[in-house]
Protein backbone atom coordinates (compact mmCIF):
# COMPACT_ATOMS: atom_id res chain seq x y z
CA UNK A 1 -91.00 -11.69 118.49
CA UNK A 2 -90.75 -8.28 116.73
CA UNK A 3 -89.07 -7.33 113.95
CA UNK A 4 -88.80 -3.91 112.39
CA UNK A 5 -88.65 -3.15 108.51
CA UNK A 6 -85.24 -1.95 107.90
CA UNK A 7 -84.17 0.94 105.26
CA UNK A 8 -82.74 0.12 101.80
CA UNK A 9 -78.98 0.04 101.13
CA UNK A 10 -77.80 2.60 98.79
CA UNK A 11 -76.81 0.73 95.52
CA UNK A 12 -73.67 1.58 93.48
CA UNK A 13 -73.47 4.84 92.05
CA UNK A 14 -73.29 8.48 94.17
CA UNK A 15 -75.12 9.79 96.64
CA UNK A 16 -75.47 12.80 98.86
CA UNK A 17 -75.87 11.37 102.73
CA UNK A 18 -75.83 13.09 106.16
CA UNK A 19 -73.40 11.08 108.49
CA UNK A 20 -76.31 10.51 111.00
CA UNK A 21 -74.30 8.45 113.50
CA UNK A 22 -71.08 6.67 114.57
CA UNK A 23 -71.61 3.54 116.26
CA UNK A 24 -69.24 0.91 118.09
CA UNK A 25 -69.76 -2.47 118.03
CA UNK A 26 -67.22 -5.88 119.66
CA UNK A 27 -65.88 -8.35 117.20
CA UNK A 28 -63.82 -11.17 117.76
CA UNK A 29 -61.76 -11.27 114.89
CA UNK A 30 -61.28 -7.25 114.43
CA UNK A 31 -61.79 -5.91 117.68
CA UNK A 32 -63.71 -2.70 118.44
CA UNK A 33 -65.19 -1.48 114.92
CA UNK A 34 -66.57 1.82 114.27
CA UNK A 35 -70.18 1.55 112.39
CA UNK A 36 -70.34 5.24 109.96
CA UNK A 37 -74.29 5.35 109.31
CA UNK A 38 -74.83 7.21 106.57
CA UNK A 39 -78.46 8.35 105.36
CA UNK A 40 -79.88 9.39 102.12
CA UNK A 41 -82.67 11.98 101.89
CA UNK A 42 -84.53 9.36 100.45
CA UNK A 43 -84.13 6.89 103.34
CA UNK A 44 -81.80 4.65 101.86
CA UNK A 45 -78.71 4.08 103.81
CA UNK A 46 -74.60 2.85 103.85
CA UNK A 47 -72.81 1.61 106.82
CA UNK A 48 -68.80 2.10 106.64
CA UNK A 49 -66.79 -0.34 108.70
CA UNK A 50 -63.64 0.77 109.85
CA UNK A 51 -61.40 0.21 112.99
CA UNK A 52 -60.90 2.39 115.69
CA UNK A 53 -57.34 2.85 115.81
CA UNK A 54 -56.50 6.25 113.37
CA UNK A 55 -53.13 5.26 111.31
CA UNK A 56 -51.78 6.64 107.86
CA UNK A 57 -53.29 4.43 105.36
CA UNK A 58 -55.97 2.82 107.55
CA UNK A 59 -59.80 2.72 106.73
CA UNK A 60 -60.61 4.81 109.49
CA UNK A 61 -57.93 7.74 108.38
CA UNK A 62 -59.01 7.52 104.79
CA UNK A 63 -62.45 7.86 105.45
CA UNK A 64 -62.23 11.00 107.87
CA UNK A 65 -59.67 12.21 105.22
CA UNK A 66 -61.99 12.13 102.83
CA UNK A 67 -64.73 13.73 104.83
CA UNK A 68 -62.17 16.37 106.16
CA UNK A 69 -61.20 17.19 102.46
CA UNK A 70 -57.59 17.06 103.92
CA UNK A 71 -54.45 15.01 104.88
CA UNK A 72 -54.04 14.11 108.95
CA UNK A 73 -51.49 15.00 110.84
CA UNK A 74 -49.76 12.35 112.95
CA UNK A 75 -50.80 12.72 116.52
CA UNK A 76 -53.59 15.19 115.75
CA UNK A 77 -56.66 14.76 117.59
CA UNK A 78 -60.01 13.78 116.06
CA UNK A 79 -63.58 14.49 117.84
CA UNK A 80 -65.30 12.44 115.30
CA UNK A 81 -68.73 14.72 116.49
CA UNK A 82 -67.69 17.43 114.28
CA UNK A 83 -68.50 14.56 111.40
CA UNK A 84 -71.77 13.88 112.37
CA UNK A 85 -74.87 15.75 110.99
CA UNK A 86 -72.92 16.78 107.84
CA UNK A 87 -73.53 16.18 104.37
CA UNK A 88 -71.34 14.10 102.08
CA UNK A 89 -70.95 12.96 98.69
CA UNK A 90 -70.15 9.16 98.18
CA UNK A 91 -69.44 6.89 95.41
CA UNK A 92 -69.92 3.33 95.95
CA UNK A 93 -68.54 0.73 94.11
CA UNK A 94 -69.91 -3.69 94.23
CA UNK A 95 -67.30 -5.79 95.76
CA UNK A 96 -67.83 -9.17 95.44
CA UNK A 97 -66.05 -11.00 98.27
CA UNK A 98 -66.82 -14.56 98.01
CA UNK A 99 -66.78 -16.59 95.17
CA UNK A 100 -70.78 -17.28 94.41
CA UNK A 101 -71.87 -14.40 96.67
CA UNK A 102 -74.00 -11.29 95.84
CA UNK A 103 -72.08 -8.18 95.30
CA UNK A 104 -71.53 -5.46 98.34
CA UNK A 105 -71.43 -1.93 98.05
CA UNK A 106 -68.40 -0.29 99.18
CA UNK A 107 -67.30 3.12 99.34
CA UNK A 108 -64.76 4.03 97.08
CA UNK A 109 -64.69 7.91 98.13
CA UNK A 110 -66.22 10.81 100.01
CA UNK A 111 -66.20 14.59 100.07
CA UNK A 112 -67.82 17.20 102.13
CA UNK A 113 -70.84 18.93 100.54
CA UNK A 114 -69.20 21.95 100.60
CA UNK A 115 -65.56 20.87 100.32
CA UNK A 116 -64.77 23.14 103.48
CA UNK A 117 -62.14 21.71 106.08
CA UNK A 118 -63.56 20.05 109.11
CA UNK A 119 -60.88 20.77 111.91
């Protein structure tokens, strides 16, 4: 069997990243997810979790609002390749989602590098 050495997750605090890839993945309970791997230049690393369907107030709008540096239109159309390769500046926040369990970071926002729009 092989294994390989996986890279640290980025603890709380901020961080610039580089949105190096969006990933989907099946889930039984959610449905299709969207996996937002972010990389540090250090190597360290945060995966966002969101949906795939792109709805005021959903995960998935909030994030790309937030990496957009802008509000979405209703039916406007998102190529989420314009995201990828850019830099970003997240905070992350622990969450501690079961009683007894360790703390997870999550993002609690995001902002283009150089706070121009993405369109």
């Amino acid at each position: 069997m092989k294994i390989s050495v996986q890279p640290p997750t980025l603890p709380k605090g901020t961080h610039r990243v580089r949105l190096d890839r969006i990933d989907s993945e099946s889930d039984r309970q959610f449905g299709t997810r969207l996996l937002w791997r972010f990389v540090a230049p250090d190597g360290g690393e945060f995966i966002r979790r969101t949906g795939d369907n792109c709805k005021p107030g959903s995960a998935l709008a909030t994030l790309i609002e937030g990496m957009a540096d802008r509000a979405l239109s209703v039916n406007e159309e998102i190529d989420t390749d314009d995201y990828v390769g850019r830099d970003y500046m997240i905070t992350l926040d622990e969450k501690q989602f079961e009683e007894g369990g360790d703390a997870k970071a999550v993002l609690s926002s995001i902002k283009p590098v150089d706070s121009k729009e993405v369109s």
